[in-house]
C-alpha atoms as a PDB file:
ATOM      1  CA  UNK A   1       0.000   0.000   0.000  1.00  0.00           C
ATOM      2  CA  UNK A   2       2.810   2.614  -0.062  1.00  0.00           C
ATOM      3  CA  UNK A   3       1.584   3.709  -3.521  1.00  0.00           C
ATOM      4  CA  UNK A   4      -1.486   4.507  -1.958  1.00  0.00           C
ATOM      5  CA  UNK A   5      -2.624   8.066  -0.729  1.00  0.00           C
ATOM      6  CA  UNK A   6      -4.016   8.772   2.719  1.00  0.00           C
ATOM      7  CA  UNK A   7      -6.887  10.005   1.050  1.00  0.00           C
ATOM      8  CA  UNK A   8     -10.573   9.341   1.103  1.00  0.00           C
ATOM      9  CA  UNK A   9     -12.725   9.845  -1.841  1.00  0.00           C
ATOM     10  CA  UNK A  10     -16.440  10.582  -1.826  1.00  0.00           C
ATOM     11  CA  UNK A  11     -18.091  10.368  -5.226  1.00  0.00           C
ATOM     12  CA  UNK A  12     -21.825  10.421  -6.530  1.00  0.00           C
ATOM     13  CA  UNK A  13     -24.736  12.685  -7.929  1.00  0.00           C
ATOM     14  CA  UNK A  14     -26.311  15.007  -6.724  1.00  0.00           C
ATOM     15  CA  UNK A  15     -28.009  14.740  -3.436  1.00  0.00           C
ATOM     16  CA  UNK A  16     -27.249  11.796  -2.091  1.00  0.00           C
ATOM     17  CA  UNK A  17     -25.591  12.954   1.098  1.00  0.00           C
ATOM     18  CA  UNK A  18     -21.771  13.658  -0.227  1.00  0.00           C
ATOM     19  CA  UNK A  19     -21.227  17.472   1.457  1.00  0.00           C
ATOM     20  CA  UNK A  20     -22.537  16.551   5.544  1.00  0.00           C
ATOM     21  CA  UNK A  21     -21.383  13.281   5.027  1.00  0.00           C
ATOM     22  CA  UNK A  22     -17.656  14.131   4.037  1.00  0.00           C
ATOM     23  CA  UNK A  23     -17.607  16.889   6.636  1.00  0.00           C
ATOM     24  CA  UNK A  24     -18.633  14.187   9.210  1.00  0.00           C
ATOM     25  CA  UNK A  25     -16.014  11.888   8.148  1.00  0.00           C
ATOM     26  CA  UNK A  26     -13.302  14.690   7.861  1.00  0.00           C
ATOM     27  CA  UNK A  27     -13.923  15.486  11.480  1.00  0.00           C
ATOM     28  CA  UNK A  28     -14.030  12.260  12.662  1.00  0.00           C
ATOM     29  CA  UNK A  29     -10.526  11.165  11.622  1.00  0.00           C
ATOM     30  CA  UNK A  30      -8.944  14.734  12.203  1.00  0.00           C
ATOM     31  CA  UNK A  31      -8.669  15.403   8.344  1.00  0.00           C
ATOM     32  CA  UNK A  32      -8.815  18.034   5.798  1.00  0.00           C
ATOM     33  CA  UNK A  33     -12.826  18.507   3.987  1.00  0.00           C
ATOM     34  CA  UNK A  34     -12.200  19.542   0.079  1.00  0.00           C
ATOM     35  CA  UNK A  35     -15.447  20.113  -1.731  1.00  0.00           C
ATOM     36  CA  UNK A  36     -14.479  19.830  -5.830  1.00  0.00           C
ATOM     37  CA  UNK A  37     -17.859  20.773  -6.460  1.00  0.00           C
ATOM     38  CA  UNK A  38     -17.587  24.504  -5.124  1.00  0.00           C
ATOM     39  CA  UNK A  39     -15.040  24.875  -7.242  1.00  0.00           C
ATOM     40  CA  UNK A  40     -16.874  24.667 -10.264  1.00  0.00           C
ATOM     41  CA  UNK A  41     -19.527  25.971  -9.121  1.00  0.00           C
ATOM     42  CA  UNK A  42     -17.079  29.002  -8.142  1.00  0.00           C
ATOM     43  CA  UNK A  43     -15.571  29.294 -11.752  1.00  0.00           C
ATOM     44  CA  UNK A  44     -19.513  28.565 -13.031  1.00  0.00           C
ATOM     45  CA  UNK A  45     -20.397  32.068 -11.117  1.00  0.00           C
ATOM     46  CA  UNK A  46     -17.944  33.785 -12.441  1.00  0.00           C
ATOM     47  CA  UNK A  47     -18.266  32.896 -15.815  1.00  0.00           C
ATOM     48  CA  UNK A  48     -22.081  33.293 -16.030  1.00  0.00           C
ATOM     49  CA  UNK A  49     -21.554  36.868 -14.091  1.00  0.00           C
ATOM     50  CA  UNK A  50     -19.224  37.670 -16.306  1.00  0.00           C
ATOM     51  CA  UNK A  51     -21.026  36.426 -19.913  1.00  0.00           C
ATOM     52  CA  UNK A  52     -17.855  34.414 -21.179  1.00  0.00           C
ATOM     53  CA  UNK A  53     -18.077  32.521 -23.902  1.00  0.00           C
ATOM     54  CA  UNK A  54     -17.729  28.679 -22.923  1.00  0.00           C
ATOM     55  CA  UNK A  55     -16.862  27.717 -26.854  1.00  0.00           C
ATOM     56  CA  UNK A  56     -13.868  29.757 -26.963  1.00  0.00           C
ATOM     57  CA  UNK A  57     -11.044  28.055 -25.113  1.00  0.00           C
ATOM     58  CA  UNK A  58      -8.678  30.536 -25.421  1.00  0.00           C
ATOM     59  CA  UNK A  59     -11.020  33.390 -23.644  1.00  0.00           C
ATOM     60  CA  UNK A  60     -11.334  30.288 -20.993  1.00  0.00           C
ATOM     61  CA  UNK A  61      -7.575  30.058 -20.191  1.00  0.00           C
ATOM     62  CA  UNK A  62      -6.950  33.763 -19.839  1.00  0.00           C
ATOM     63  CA  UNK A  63      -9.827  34.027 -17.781  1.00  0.00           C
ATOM     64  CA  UNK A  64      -8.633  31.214 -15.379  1.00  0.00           C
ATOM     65  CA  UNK A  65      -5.492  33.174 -14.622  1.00  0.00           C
ATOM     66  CA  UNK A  66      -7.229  35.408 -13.076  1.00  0.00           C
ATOM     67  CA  UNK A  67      -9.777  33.823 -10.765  1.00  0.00           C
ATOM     68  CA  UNK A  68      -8.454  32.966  -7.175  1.00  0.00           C
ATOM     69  CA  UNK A  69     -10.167  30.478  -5.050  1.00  0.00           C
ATOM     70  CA  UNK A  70     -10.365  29.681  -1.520  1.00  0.00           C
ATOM     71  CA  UNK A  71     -12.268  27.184   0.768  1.00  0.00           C
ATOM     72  CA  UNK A  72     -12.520  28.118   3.965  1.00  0.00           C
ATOM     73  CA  UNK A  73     -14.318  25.852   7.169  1.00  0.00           C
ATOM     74  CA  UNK A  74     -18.471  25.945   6.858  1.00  0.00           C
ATOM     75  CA  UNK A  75     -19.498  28.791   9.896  1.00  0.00           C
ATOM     76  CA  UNK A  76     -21.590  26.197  11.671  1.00  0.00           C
ATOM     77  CA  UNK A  77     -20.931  22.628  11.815  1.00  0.00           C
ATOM     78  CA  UNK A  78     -23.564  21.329   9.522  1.00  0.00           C
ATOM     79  CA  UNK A  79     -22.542  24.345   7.439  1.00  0.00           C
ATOM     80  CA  UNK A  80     -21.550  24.128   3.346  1.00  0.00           C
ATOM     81  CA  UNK A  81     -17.553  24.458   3.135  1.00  0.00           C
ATOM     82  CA  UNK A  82     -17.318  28.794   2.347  1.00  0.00           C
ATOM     83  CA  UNK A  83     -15.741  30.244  -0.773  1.00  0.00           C
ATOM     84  CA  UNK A  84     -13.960  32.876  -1.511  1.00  0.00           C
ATOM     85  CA  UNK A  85     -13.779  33.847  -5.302  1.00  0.00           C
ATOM     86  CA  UNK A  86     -11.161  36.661  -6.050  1.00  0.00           C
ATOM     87  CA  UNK A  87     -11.577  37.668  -2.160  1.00  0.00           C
ATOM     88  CA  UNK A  88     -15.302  37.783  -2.160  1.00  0.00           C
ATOM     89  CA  UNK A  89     -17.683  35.517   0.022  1.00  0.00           C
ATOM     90  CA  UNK A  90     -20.127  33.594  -2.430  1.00  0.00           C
ATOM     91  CA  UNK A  91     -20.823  30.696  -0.243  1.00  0.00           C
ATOM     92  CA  UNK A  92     -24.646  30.878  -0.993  1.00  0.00           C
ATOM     93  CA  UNK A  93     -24.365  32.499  -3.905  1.00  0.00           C
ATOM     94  CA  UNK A  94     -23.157  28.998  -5.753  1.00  0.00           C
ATOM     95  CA  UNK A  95     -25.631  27.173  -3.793  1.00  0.00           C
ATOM     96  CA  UNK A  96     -28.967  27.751  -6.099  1.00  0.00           C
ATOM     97  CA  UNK A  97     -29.882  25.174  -8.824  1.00  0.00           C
ATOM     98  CA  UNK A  98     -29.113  27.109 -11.647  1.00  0.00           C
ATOM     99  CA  UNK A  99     -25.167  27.505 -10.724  1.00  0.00           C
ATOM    100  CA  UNK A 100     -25.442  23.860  -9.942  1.00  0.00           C
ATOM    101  CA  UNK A 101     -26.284  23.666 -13.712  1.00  0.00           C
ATOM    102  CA  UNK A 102     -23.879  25.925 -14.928  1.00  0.00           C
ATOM    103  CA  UNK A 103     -20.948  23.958 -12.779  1.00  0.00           C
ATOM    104  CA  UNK A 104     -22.167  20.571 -14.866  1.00  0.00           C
ATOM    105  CA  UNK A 105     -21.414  22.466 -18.263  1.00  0.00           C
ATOM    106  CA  UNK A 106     -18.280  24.016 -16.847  1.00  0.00           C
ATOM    107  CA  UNK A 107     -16.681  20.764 -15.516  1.00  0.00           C
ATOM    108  CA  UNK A 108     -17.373  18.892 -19.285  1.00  0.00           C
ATOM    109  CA  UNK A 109     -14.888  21.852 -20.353  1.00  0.00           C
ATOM    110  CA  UNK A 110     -11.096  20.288 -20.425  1.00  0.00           C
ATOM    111  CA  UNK A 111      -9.349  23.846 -20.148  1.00  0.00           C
ATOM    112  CA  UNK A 112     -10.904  24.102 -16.646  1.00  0.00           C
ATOM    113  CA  UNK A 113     -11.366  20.523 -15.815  1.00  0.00           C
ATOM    114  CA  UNK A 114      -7.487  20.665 -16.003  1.00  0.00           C
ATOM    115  CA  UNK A 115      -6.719  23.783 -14.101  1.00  0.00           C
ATOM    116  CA  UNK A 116      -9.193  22.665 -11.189  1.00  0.00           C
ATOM    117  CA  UNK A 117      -7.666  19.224 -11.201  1.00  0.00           C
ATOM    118  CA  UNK A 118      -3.916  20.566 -10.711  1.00  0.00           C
ATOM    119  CA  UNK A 119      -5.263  22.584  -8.074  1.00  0.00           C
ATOM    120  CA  UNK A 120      -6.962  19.576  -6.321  1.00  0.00           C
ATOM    121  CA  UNK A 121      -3.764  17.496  -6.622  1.00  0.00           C
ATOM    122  CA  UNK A 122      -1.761  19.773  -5.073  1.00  0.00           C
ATOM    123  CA  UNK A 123      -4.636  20.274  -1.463  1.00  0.00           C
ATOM    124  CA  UNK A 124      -4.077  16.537  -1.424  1.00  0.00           C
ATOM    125  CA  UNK A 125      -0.364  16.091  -2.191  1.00  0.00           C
ATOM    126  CA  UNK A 126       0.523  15.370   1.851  1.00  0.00           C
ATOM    127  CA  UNK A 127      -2.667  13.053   2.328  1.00  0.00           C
ATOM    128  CA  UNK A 128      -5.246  13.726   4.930  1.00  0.00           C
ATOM    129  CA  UNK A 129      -8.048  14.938   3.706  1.00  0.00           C
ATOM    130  CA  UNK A 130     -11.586  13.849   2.266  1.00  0.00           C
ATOM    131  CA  UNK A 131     -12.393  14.879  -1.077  1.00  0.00           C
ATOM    132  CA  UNK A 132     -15.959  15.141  -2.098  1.00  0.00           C
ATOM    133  CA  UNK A 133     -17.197  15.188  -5.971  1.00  0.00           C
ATOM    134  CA  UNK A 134     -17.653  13.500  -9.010  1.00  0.00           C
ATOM    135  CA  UNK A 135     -14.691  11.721 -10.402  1.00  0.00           C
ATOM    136  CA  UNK A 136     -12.558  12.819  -7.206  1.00  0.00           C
ATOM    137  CA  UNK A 137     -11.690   8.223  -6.780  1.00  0.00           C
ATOM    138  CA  UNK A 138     -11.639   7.790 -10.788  1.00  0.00           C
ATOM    139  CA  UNK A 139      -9.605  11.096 -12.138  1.00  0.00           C
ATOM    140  CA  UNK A 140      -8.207  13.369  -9.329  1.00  0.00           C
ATOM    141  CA  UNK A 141      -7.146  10.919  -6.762  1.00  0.00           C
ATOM    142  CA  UNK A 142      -7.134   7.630  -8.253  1.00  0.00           C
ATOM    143  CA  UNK A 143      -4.654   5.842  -5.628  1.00  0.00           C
ATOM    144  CA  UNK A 144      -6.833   7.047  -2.737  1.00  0.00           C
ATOM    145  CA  UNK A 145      -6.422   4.580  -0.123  1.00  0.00           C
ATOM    146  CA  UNK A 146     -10.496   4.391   0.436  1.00  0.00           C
ATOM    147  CA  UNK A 147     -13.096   5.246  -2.094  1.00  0.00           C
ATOM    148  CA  UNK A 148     -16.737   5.150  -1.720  1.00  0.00           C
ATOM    149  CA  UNK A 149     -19.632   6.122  -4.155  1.00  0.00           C
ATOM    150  CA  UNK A 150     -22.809   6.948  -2.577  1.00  0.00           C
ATOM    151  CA  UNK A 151     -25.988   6.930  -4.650  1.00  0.00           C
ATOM    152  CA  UNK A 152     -30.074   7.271  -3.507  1.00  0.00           C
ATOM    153  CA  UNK A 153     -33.197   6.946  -5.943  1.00  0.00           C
ATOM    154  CA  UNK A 154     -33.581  10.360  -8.039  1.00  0.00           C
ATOM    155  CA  UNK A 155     -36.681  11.315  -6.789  1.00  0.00           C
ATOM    156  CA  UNK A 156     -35.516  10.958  -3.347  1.00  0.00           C
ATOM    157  CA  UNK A 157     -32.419  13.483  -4.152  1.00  0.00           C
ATOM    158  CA  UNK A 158     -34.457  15.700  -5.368  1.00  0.00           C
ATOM    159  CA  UNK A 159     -37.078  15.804  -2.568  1.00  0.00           C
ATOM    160  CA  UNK A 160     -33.797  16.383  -0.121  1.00  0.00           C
ATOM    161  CA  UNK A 161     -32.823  19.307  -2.341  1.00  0.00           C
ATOM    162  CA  UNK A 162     -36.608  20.768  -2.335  1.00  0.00           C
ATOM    163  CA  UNK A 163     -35.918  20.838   1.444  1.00  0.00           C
ATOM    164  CA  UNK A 164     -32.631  22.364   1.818  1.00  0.00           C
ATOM    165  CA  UNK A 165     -33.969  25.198  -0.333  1.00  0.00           C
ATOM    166  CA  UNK A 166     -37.007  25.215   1.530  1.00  0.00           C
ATOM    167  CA  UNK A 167     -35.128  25.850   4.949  1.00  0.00           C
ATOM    168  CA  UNK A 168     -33.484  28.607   3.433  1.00  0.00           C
ATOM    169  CA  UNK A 169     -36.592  30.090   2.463  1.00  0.00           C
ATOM    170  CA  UNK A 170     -37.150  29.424  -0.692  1.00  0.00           C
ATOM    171  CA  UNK A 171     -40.011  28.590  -2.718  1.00  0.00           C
ATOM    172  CA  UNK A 172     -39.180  25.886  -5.484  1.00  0.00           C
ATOM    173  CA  UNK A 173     -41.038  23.708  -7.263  1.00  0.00           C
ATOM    174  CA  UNK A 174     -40.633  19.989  -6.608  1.00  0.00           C
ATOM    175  CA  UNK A 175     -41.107  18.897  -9.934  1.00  0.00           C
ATOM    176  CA  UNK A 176     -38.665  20.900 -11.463  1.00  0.00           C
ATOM    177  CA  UNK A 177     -35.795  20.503  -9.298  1.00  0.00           C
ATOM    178  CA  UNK A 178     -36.497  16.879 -10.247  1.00  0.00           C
ATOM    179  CA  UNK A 179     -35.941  17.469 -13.808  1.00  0.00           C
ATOM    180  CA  UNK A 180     -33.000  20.008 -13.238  1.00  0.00           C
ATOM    181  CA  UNK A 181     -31.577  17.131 -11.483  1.00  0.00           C
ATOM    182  CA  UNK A 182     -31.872  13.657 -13.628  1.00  0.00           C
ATOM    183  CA  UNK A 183     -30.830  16.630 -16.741  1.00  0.00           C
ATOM    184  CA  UNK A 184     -27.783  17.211 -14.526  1.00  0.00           C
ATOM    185  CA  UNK A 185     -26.757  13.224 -14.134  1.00  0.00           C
ATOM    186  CA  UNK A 186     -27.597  12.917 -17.870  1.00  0.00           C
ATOM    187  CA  UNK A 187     -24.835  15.471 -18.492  1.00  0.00           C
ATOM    188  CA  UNK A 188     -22.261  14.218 -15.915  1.00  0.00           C
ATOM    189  CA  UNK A 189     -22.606  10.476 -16.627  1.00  0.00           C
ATOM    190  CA  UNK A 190     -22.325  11.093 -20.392  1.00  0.00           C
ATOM    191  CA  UNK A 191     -19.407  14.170 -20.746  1.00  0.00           C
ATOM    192  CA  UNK A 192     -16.656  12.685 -22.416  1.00  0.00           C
ATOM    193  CA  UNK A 193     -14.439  14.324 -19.769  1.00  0.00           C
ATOM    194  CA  UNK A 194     -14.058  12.971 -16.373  1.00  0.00           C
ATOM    195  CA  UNK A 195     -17.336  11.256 -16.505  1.00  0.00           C
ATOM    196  CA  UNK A 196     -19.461  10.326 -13.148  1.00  0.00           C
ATOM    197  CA  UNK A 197     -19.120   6.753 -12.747  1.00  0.00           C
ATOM    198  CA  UNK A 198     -18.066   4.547  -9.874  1.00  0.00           C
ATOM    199  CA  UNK A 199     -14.607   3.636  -9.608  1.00  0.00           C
ATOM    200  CA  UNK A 200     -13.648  -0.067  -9.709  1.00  0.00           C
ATOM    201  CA  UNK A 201     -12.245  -0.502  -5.867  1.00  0.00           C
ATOM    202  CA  UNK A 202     -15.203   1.931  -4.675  1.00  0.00           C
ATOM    203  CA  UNK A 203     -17.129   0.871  -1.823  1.00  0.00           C
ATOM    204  CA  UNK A 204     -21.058   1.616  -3.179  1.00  0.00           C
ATOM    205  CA  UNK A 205     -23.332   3.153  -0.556  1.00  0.00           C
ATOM    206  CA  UNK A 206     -27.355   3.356  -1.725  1.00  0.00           C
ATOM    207  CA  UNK A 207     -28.339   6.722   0.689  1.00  0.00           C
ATOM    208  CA  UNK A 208     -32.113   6.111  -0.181  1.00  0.00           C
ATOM    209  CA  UNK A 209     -33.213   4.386   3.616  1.00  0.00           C
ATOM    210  CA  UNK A 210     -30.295   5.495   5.222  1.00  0.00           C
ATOM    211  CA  UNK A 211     -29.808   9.090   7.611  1.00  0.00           C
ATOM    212  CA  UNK A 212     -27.013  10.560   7.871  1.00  0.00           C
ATOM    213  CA  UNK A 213     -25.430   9.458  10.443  1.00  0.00           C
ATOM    214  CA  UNK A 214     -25.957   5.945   9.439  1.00  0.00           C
ATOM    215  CA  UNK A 215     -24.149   6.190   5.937  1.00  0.00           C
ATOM    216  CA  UNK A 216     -21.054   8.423   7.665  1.00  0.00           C
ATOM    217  CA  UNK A 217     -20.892   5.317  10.657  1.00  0.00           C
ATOM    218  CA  UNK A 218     -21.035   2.548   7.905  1.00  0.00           C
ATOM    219  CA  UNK A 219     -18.030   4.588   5.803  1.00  0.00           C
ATOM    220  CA  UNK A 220     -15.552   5.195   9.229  1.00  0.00           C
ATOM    221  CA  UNK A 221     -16.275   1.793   9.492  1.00  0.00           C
ATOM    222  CA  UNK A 222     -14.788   0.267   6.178  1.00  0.00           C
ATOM    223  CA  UNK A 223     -12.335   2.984   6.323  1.00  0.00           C
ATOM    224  CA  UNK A 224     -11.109   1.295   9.766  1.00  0.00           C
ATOM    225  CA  UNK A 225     -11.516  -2.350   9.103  1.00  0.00           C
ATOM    226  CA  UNK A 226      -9.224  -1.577   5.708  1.00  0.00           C
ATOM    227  CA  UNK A 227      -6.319   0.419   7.962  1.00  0.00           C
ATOM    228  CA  UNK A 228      -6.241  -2.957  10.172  1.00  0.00           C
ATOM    229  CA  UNK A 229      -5.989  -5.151   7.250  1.00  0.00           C
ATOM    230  CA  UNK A 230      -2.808  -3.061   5.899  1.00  0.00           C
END
């Protein structure tokens, strides 16, 4: 196993659990929580903010030289990770749907699926952390010593997303974050970059009947089991 990073890897789609649950499992074994996802989602604002062109490449590379992101601890402990782009806050600014739509065309791009994977390499070149995301066990960190891929029924993901939006105090409409999110696996699964898809020594977790605190017991507990069997 020397090959092997101290890394654990969190994939799946949307909703099923990834962001609390990685945060648990971060805290539990004293480790480092990077969220891929807000970094697309970071780039996604400030592309769509800025109305640049995601056809022309070169436009795409210049403008990555100039955007500067940081991840910062959530404020409260069931908090999303914050996120600094170019110094400002936009922690709930990349949190709606429609950024979350934007970030699935932007990671398809390999310009900034490049840039954003360099940068992800070098968070987890000393180990220790728990990286959340999409192709974080097949792509970024594919000699993580434990990978898991979590998964739940669509409708159910969608329902938990209706909720999260709803706490915040927004009014959504149920059906339509359902469709935002099966177009949103339809585009991950099937970009030709960096697909979603589980990888091959991943531990697969259905979220559908299980809470929380279930999934994040039943992944500290492979994670241990595998450490005593090194």
């Amino acid at each position: 196993m020397s090959e092997r990073q101290d890394i654990v890897t969190i994939d799946g789609p949307s909703g099923v659990g990834k962001s609390t649950i990685s945060r648990k499992i971060a805290d539990s074994l004293g480790y480092t929580y990077l969220d891929t996802g807000a970094m697309y989602r970071a780039v996604g604002l400030y592309l769509e903010r800025n109305t640049i062109d995601l056809a022309d490449e070169q436009a795409l590379a210049q403008v990555l030289e100039t955007i500067r992101i940081e991840l910062f601890p959530a404020r409260t402990g069931d908090g999303e990770v914050g996120v600094l782009l170019n110094g400002q806050d936009v922690s709930e600014d990349i949190r709606s749907p429609e950024i979350a739509m934007v970030a699935s065309r932007v990671s398809a791009i390999p310009v900034i699926r490049e840039k954003l994977t360099r940068l992800q390499r070098e968070i987890g070149r000393l180990g220790k952390i728990v990286a959340e995301g999409r192709d974080t066990g097949t792509v970024v960190f594919p000699k993580a010593s434990h990978k898991f891929f979590l998964d739940a029924r669509p409708e159910e993901r969608a329902h938990r997303r209706v909720l999260q939006l709803q706490a915040k105090g927004e009014i959504v409409d149920e059906q339509q974050i359902l469709a935002m999110t099966l177009e949103r696996d339809k585009n991950d699964r099937e970009r030709l970059i960096a697909p979603l898809r589980q990888a091959v020594d991943a531990v697969a977790i259905d979220t559908s009947e299980r809470n929380i605190d279930e999934v994040s017991q039943l992944v500290l507990e492979v994670v241990k089991e595998k450490r005593q069997s090194y």
